[in-house]
C-alpha atoms as a PDB file:
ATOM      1  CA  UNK A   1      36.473  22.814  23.398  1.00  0.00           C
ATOM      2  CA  UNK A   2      34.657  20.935  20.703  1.00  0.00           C
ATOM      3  CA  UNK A   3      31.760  22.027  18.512  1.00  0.00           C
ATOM      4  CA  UNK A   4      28.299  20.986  19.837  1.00  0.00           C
ATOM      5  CA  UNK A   5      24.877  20.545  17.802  1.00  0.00           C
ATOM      6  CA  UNK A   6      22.722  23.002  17.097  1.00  0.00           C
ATOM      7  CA  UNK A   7      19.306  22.762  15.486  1.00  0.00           C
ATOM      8  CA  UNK A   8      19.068  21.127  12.484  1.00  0.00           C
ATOM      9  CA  UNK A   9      19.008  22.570   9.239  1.00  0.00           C
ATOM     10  CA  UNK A  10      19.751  19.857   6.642  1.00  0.00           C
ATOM     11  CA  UNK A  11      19.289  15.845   6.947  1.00  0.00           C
ATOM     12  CA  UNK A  12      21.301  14.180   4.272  1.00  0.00           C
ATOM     13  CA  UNK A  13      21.284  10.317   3.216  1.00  0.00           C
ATOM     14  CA  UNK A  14      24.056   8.833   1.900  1.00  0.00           C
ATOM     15  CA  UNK A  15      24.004   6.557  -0.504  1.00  0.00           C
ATOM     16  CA  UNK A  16      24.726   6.134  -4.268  1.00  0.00           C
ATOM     17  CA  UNK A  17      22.834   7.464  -7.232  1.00  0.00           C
ATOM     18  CA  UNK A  18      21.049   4.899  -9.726  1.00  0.00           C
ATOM     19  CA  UNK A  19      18.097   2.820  -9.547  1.00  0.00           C
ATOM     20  CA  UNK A  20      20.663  -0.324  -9.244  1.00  0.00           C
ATOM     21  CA  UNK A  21      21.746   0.847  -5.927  1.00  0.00           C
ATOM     22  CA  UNK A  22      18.578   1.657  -4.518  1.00  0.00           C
ATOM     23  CA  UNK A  23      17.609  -1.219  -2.538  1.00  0.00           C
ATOM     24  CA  UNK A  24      21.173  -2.250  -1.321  1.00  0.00           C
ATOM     25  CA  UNK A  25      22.506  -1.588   2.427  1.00  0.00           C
ATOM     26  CA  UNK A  26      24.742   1.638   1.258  1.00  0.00           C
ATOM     27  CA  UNK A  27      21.516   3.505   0.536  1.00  0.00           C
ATOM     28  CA  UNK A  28      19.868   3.556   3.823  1.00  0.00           C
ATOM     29  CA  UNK A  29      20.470   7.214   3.862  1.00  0.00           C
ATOM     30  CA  UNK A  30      18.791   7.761   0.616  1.00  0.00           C
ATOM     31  CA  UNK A  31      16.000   5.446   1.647  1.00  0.00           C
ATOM     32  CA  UNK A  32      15.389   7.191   4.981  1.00  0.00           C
ATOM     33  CA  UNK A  33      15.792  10.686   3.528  1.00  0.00           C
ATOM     34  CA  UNK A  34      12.728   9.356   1.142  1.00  0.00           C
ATOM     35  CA  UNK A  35      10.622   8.147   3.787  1.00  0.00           C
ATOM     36  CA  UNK A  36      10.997  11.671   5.751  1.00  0.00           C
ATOM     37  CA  UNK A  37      10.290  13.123   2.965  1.00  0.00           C
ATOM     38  CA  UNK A  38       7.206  10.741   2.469  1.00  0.00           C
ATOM     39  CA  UNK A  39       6.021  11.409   6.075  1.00  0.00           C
ATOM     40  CA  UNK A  40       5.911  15.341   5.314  1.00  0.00           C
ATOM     41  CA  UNK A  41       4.068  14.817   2.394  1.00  0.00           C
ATOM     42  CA  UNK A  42       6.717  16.631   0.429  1.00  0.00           C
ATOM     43  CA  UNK A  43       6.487  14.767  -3.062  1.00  0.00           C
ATOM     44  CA  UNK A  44       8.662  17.721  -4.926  1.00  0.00           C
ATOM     45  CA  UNK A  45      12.650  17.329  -5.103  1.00  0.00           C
ATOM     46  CA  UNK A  46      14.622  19.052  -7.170  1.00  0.00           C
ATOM     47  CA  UNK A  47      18.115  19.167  -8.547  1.00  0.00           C
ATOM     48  CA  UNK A  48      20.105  21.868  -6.592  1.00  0.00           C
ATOM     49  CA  UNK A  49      24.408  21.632  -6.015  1.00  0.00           C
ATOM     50  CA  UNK A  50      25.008  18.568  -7.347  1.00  0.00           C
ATOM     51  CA  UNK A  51      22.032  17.377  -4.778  1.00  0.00           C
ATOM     52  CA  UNK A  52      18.533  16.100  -4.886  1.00  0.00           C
ATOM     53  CA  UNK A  53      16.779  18.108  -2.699  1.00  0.00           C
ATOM     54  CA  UNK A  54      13.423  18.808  -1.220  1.00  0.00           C
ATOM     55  CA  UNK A  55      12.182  20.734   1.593  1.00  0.00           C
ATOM     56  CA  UNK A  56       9.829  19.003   4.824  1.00  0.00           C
ATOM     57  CA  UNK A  57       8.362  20.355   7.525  1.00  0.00           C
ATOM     58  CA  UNK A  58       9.230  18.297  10.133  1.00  0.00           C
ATOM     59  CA  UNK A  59       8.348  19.545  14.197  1.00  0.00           C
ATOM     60  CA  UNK A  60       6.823  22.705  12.804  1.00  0.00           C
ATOM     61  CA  UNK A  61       9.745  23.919  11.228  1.00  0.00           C
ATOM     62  CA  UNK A  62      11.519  23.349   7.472  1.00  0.00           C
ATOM     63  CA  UNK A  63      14.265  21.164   7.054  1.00  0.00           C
ATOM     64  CA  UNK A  64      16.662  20.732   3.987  1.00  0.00           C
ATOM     65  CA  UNK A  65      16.815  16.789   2.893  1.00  0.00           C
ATOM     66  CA  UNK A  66      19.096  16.224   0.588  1.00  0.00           C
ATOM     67  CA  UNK A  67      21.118  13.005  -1.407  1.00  0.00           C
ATOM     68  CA  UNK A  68      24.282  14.121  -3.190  1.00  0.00           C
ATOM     69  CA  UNK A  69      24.370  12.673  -6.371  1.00  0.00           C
ATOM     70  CA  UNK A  70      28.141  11.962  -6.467  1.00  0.00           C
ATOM     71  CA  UNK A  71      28.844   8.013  -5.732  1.00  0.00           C
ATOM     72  CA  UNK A  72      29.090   7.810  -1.823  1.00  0.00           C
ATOM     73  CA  UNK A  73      33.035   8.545  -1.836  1.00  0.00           C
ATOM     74  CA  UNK A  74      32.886  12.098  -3.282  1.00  0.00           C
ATOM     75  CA  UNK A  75      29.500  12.840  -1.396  1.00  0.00           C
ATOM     76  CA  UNK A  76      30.709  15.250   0.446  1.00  0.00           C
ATOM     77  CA  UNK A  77      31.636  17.513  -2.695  1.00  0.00           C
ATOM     78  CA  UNK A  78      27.571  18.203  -3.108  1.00  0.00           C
ATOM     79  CA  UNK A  79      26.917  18.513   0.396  1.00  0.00           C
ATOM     80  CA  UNK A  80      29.523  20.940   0.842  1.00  0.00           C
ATOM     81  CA  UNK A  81      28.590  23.063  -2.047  1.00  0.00           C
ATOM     82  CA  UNK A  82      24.649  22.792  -1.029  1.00  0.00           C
ATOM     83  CA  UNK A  83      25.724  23.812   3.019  1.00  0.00           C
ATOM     84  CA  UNK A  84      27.834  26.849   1.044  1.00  0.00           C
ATOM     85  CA  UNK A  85      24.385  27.787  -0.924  1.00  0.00           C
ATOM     86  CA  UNK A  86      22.120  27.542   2.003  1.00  0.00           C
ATOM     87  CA  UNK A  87      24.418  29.111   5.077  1.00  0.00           C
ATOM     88  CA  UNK A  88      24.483  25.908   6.941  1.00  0.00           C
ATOM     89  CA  UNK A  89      27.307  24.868   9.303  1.00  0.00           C
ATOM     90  CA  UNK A  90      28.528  21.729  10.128  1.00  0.00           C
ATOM     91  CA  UNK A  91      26.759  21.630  13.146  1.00  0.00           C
ATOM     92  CA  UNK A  92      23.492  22.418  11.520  1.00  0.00           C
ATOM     93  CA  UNK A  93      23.697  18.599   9.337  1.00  0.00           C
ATOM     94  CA  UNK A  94      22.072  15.179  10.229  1.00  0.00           C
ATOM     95  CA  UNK A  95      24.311  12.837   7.913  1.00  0.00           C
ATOM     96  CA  UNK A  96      22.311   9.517   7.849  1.00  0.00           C
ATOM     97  CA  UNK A  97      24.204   6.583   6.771  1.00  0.00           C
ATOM     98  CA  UNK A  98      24.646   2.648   6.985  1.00  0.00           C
ATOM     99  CA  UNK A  99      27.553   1.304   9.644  1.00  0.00           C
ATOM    100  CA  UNK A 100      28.727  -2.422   9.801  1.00  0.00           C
ATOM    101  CA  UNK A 101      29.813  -1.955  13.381  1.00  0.00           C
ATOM    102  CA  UNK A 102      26.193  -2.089  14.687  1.00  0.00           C
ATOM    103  CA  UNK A 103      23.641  -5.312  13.978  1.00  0.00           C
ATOM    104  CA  UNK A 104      21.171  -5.299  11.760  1.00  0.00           C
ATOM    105  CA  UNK A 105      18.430  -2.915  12.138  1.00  0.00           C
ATOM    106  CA  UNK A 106      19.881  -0.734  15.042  1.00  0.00           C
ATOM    107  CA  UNK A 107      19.578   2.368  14.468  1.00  0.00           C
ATOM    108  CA  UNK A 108      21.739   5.161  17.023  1.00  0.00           C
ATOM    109  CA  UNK A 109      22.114   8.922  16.779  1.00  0.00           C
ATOM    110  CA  UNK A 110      25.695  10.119  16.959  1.00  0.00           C
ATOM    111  CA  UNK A 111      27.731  13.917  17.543  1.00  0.00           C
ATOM    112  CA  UNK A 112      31.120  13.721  16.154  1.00  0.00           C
ATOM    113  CA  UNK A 113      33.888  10.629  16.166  1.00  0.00           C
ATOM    114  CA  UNK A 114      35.084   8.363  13.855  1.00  0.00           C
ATOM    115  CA  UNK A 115      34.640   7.877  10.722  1.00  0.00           C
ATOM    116  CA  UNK A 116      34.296   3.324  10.629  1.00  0.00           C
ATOM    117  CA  UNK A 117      36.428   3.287   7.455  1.00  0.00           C
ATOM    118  CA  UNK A 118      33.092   4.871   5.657  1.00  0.00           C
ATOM    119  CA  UNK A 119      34.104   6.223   2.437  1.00  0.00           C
ATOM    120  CA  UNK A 120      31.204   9.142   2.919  1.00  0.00           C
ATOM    121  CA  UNK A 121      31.337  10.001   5.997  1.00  0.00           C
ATOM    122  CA  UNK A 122      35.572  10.621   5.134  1.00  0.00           C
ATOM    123  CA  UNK A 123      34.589  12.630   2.145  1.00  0.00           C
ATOM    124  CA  UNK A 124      31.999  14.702   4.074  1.00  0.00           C
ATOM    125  CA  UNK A 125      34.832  15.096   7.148  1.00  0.00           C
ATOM    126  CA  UNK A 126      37.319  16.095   4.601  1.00  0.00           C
ATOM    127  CA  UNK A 127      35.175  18.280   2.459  1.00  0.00           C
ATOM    128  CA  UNK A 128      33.923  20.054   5.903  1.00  0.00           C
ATOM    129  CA  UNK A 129      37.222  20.423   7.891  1.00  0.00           C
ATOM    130  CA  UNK A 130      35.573  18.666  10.813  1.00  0.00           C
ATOM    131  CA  UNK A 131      34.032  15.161  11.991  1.00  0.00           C
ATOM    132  CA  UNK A 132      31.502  17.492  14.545  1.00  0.00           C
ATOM    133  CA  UNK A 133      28.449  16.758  12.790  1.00  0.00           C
ATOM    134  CA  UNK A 134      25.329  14.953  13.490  1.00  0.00           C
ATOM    135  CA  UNK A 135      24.774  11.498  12.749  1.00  0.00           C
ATOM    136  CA  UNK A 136      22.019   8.864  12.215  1.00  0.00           C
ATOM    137  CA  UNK A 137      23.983   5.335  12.146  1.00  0.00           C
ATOM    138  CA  UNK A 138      21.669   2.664  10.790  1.00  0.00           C
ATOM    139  CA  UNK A 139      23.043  -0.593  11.685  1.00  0.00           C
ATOM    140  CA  UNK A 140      23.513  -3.298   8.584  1.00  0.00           C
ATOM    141  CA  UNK A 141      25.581  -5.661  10.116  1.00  0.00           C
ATOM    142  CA  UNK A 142      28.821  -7.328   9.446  1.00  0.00           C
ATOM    143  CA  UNK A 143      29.046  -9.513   5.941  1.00  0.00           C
ATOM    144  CA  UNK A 144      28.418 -13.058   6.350  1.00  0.00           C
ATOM    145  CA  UNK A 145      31.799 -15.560   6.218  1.00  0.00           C
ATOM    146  CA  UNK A 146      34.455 -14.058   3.752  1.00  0.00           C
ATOM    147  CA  UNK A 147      32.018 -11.763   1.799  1.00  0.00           C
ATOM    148  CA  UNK A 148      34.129  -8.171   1.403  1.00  0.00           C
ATOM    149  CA  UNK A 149      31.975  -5.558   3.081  1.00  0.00           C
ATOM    150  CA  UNK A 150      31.754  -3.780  -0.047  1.00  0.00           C
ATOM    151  CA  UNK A 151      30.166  -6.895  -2.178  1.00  0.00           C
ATOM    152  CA  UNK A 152      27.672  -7.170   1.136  1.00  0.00           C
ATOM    153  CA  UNK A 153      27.219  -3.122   1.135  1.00  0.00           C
ATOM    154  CA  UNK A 154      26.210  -3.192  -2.473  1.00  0.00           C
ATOM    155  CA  UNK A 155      24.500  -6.478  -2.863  1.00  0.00           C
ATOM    156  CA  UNK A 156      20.847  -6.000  -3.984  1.00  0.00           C
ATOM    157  CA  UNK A 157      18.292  -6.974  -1.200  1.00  0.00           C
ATOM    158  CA  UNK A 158      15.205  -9.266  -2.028  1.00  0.00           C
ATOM    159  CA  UNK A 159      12.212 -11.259  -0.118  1.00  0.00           C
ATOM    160  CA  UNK A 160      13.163 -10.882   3.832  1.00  0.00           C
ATOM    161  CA  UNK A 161      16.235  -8.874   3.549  1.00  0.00           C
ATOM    162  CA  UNK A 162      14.878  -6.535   1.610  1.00  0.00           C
ATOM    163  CA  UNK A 163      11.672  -6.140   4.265  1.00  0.00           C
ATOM    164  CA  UNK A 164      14.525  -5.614   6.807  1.00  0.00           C
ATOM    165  CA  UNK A 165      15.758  -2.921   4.925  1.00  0.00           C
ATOM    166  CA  UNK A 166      12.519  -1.042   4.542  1.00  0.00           C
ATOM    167  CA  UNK A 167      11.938  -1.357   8.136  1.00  0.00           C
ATOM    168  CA  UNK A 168      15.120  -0.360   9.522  1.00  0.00           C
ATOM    169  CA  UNK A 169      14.833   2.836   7.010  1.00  0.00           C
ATOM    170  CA  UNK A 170      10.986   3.514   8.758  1.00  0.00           C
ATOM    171  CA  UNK A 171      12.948   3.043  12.357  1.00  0.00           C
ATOM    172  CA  UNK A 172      16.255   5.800  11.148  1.00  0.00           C
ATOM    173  CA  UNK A 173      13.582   8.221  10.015  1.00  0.00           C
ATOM    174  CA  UNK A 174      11.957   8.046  13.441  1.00  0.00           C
ATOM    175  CA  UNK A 175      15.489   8.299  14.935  1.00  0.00           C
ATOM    176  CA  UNK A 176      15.747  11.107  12.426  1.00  0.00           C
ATOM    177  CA  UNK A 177      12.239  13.174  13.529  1.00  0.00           C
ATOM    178  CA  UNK A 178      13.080  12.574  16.637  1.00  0.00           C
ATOM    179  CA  UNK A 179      17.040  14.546  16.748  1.00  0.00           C
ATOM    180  CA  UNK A 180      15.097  17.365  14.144  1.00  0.00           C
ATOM    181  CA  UNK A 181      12.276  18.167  17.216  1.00  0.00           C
ATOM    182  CA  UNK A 182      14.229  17.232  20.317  1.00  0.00           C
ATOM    183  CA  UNK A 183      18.214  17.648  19.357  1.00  0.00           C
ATOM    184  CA  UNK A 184      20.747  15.411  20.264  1.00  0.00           C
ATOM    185  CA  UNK A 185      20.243  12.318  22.838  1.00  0.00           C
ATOM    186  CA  UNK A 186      22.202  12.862  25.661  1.00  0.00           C
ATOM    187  CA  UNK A 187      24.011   9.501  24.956  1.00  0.00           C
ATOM    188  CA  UNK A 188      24.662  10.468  21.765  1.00  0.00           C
ATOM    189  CA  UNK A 189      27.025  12.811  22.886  1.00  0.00           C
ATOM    190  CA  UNK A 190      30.154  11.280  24.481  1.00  0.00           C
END
Protein backbone atom coordinates (compact mmCIF):
# COMPACT_ATOMS: atom_id res chain seq x y z
CA UNK A 1 0.00 0.00 0.00
CA UNK A 2 1.11 3.44 -1.00
CA UNK A 3 1.72 6.52 1.14
CA UNK A 4 -1.29 8.91 1.36
CA UNK A 5 -1.31 12.81 2.26
CA UNK A 6 -1.39 14.08 5.35
CA UNK A 7 -1.75 17.70 6.41
CA UNK A 8 0.45 19.97 5.08
CA UNK A 9 3.41 21.23 6.57
CA UNK A 10 5.58 22.87 3.87
CA UNK A 11 4.46 24.38 0.29
CA UNK A 12 7.49 24.72 -1.89
CA UNK A 13 7.78 26.53 -5.44
CA UNK A 14 10.04 25.51 -7.77
CA UNK A 15 11.71 27.53 -9.79
CA UNK A 16 15.22 29.05 -10.30
CA UNK A 17 17.03 31.65 -8.27
CA UNK A 18 17.87 35.19 -9.93
CA UNK A 19 15.93 38.10 -10.81
CA UNK A 20 16.45 36.94 -14.68
CA UNK A 21 14.34 33.98 -14.10
CA UNK A 22 11.69 35.50 -12.26
CA UNK A 23 9.07 36.18 -14.67
CA UNK A 24 9.64 33.06 -16.95
CA UNK A 25 7.20 29.85 -16.96
CA UNK A 26 9.81 27.64 -14.71
CA UNK A 27 9.12 29.96 -11.78
CA UNK A 28 5.50 29.54 -11.26
CA UNK A 29 6.34 27.85 -8.07
CA UNK A 30 8.36 30.69 -6.84
CA UNK A 31 5.74 33.11 -8.03
CA UNK A 32 2.86 31.30 -6.31
CA UNK A 33 4.85 30.60 -3.14
CA UNK A 34 5.16 34.69 -3.19
CA UNK A 35 1.67 35.38 -3.66
CA UNK A 36 0.73 32.92 -0.58
CA UNK A 37 2.98 34.45 1.13
CA UNK A 38 1.51 37.92 0.03
CA UNK A 39 -2.06 36.77 0.94
CA UNK A 40 -0.85 35.98 4.68
CA UNK A 41 0.66 39.12 4.96
CA UNK A 42 3.93 37.45 5.78
CA UNK A 43 6.51 40.05 4.25
CA UNK A 44 9.64 38.33 6.30
CA UNK A 45 11.71 35.39 4.51
CA UNK A 46 14.72 34.34 5.48
CA UNK A 47 17.64 32.25 4.39
CA UNK A 48 17.38 28.79 6.12
CA UNK A 49 18.98 25.16 4.33
CA UNK A 50 19.94 26.37 1.31
CA UNK A 51 16.08 27.79 1.17
CA UNK A 52 14.24 31.03 1.24
CA UNK A 53 11.82 30.63 3.66
CA UNK A 54 9.00 32.29 5.46
CA UNK A 55 6.28 31.19 7.60
CA UNK A 56 2.09 31.94 6.71
CA UNK A 57 -0.74 31.26 8.39
CA UNK A 58 -2.86 29.89 6.06
CA UNK A 59 -6.57 28.08 7.39
CA UNK A 60 -5.64 28.98 10.94
CA UNK A 61 -2.66 27.09 11.08
CA UNK A 62 1.34 27.82 10.05
CA UNK A 63 2.71 26.57 7.05
CA UNK A 64 6.46 26.40 5.90
CA UNK A 65 6.85 28.13 2.21
CA UNK A 66 9.86 27.70 0.95
CA UNK A 67 12.06 28.19 -2.70
CA UNK A 68 15.33 26.24 -2.73
CA UNK A 69 17.86 28.29 -4.00
CA UNK A 70 19.70 25.59 -6.01
CA UNK A 71 18.81 25.94 -9.97
CA UNK A 72 15.56 23.78 -10.40
CA UNK A 73 17.64 20.43 -11.13
CA UNK A 74 19.35 20.14 -7.71
CA UNK A 75 16.18 21.60 -5.87
CA UNK A 76 15.58 18.91 -4.12
CA UNK A 77 19.08 19.06 -2.23
CA UNK A 78 17.53 22.27 -0.11
CA UNK A 79 14.25 20.87 0.28
CA UNK A 80 15.54 17.79 1.59
CA UNK A 81 17.88 19.33 4.02
CA UNK A 82 15.02 22.01 5.14
CA UNK A 83 12.25 18.73 5.55
CA UNK A 84 15.46 17.10 7.70
CA UNK A 85 15.58 20.54 9.89
CA UNK A 86 11.92 20.90 10.36
CA UNK A 87 10.67 16.98 10.89
CA UNK A 88 8.61 17.00 7.81
CA UNK A 89 7.83 13.88 5.73
CA UNK A 90 7.24 13.51 2.34
CA UNK A 91 3.77 13.38 2.77
CA UNK A 92 3.66 16.55 4.74
CA UNK A 93 5.03 18.76 1.18
CA UNK A 94 2.93 20.70 -1.46
CA UNK A 95 5.65 20.89 -4.36
CA UNK A 96 4.20 23.58 -6.73
CA UNK A 97 5.60 23.60 -10.11
CA UNK A 98 5.02 24.42 -13.95
CA UNK A 99 3.98 21.18 -16.34
CA UNK A 100 3.84 21.38 -20.24
CA UNK A 101 1.39 18.52 -20.33
CA UNK A 102 -1.54 20.75 -19.21
CA UNK A 103 -2.70 24.18 -21.27
CA UNK A 104 -2.02 27.28 -20.29
CA UNK A 105 -3.33 28.48 -17.10
CA UNK A 106 -4.75 25.12 -15.69
CA UNK A 107 -3.93 24.64 -12.67
CA UNK A 108 -4.60 20.70 -10.94
CA UNK A 109 -3.62 19.31 -7.55
CA UNK A 110 -1.82 15.99 -7.73
CA UNK A 111 -0.71 12.84 -4.94
CA UNK A 112 2.12 10.94 -6.29
CA UNK A 113 3.00 9.75 -10.16
CA UNK A 114 5.21 10.74 -12.62
CA UNK A 115 7.59 12.87 -12.80
CA UNK A 116 6.79 14.68 -16.92
CA UNK A 117 10.55 14.64 -17.60
CA UNK A 118 10.69 17.70 -14.85
CA UNK A 119 14.15 18.13 -13.84
CA UNK A 120 12.76 19.22 -10.09
CA UNK A 121 10.33 17.24 -9.45
CA UNK A 122 13.26 14.14 -10.36
CA UNK A 123 15.64 15.81 -8.02
CA UNK A 124 13.03 16.19 -5.23
CA UNK A 125 11.87 12.22 -6.00
CA UNK A 126 15.43 11.25 -5.86
CA UNK A 127 16.54 13.35 -2.98
CA UNK A 128 13.26 11.98 -1.00
CA UNK A 129 13.25 8.22 -1.92
CA UNK A 130 9.66 8.58 -3.07
CA UNK A 131 7.35 10.33 -5.83
CA UNK A 132 4.27 10.25 -2.85
CA UNK A 133 4.15 13.81 -2.37
CA UNK A 134 1.72 16.51 -2.96
CA UNK A 135 1.54 18.45 -5.95
CA UNK A 136 0.22 21.77 -7.40
CA UNK A 137 0.70 21.40 -11.40
CA UNK A 138 0.30 24.80 -13.00
CA UNK A 139 -0.30 24.31 -16.57
CA UNK A 140 2.16 26.42 -19.14
CA UNK A 141 1.51 24.76 -22.15
CA UNK A 142 3.43 23.09 -24.84
CA UNK A 143 6.19 25.43 -26.83
CA UNK A 144 4.98 26.87 -29.92
CA UNK A 145 6.37 25.08 -33.46
CA UNK A 146 10.03 23.77 -32.93
CA UNK A 147 10.85 25.96 -29.84
CA UNK A 148 12.80 23.33 -27.23
CA UNK A 149 10.71 23.31 -24.08
CA UNK A 150 13.55 24.53 -22.23
CA UNK A 151 14.09 27.90 -24.48
CA UNK A 152 9.98 28.25 -23.97
CA UNK A 153 10.39 27.29 -20.03
CA UNK A 154 12.97 29.98 -19.60
CA UNK A 155 11.94 32.60 -22.03
CA UNK A 156 11.16 35.92 -20.23
CA UNK A 157 7.37 36.81 -20.33
CA UNK A 158 6.19 40.43 -21.33
CA UNK A 159 2.76 42.46 -22.18
CA UNK A 160 -0.08 39.54 -22.32
CA UNK A 161 1.99 36.60 -21.54
CA UNK A 162 3.34 37.92 -18.80
CA UNK A 163 -0.45 38.95 -17.38
CA UNK A 164 -1.13 35.21 -18.01
CA UNK A 165 1.51 34.33 -15.87
CA UNK A 166 0.53 36.48 -12.94
CA UNK A 167 -2.88 35.18 -13.16
CA UNK A 168 -2.33 31.62 -13.43
CA UNK A 169 0.17 32.11 -10.25
CA UNK A 170 -3.12 34.03 -8.30
CA UNK A 171 -5.30 30.76 -9.58
CA UNK A 172 -2.20 27.88 -8.15
CA UNK A 173 -2.18 29.79 -4.89
CA UNK A 174 -5.94 29.36 -4.60
CA UNK A 175 -5.43 25.71 -5.69
CA UNK A 176 -2.71 25.89 -3.07
CA UNK A 177 -5.07 27.42 0.08
CA UNK A 178 -7.40 25.34 -0.90
CA UNK A 179 -5.23 21.51 -0.49
CA UNK A 180 -3.53 23.48 2.94
CA UNK A 181 -7.42 23.86 4.58
CA UNK A 182 -9.25 21.01 2.90
CA UNK A 183 -6.39 18.22 1.89
CA UNK A 184 -6.26 16.47 -1.14
CA UNK A 185 -9.20 16.55 -3.94
CA UNK A 186 -10.55 13.36 -4.24
CA UNK A 187 -9.58 13.38 -8.00
CA UNK A 188 -6.38 14.21 -7.21
CA UNK A 189 -5.80 10.99 -5.92
CA UNK A 190 -5.86 8.19 -8.53
Amino acid sequence: MSARPKEIRLVCGLGNPGPEYEHTRHNIGFATVDVLAERAGTRYWKSEAGCMVARALIGGREVILAKPQDFMNTSGGPLSKLMRQEHVTPAEILVVHDEVDLPAGEVRAKWGGGLNAHNGLRSIANKLGTRDFSRVRCGIGRPPGKMQVADYVLRELKGGFLDEFLILAQDATSLCEQVVRDGMPADALR
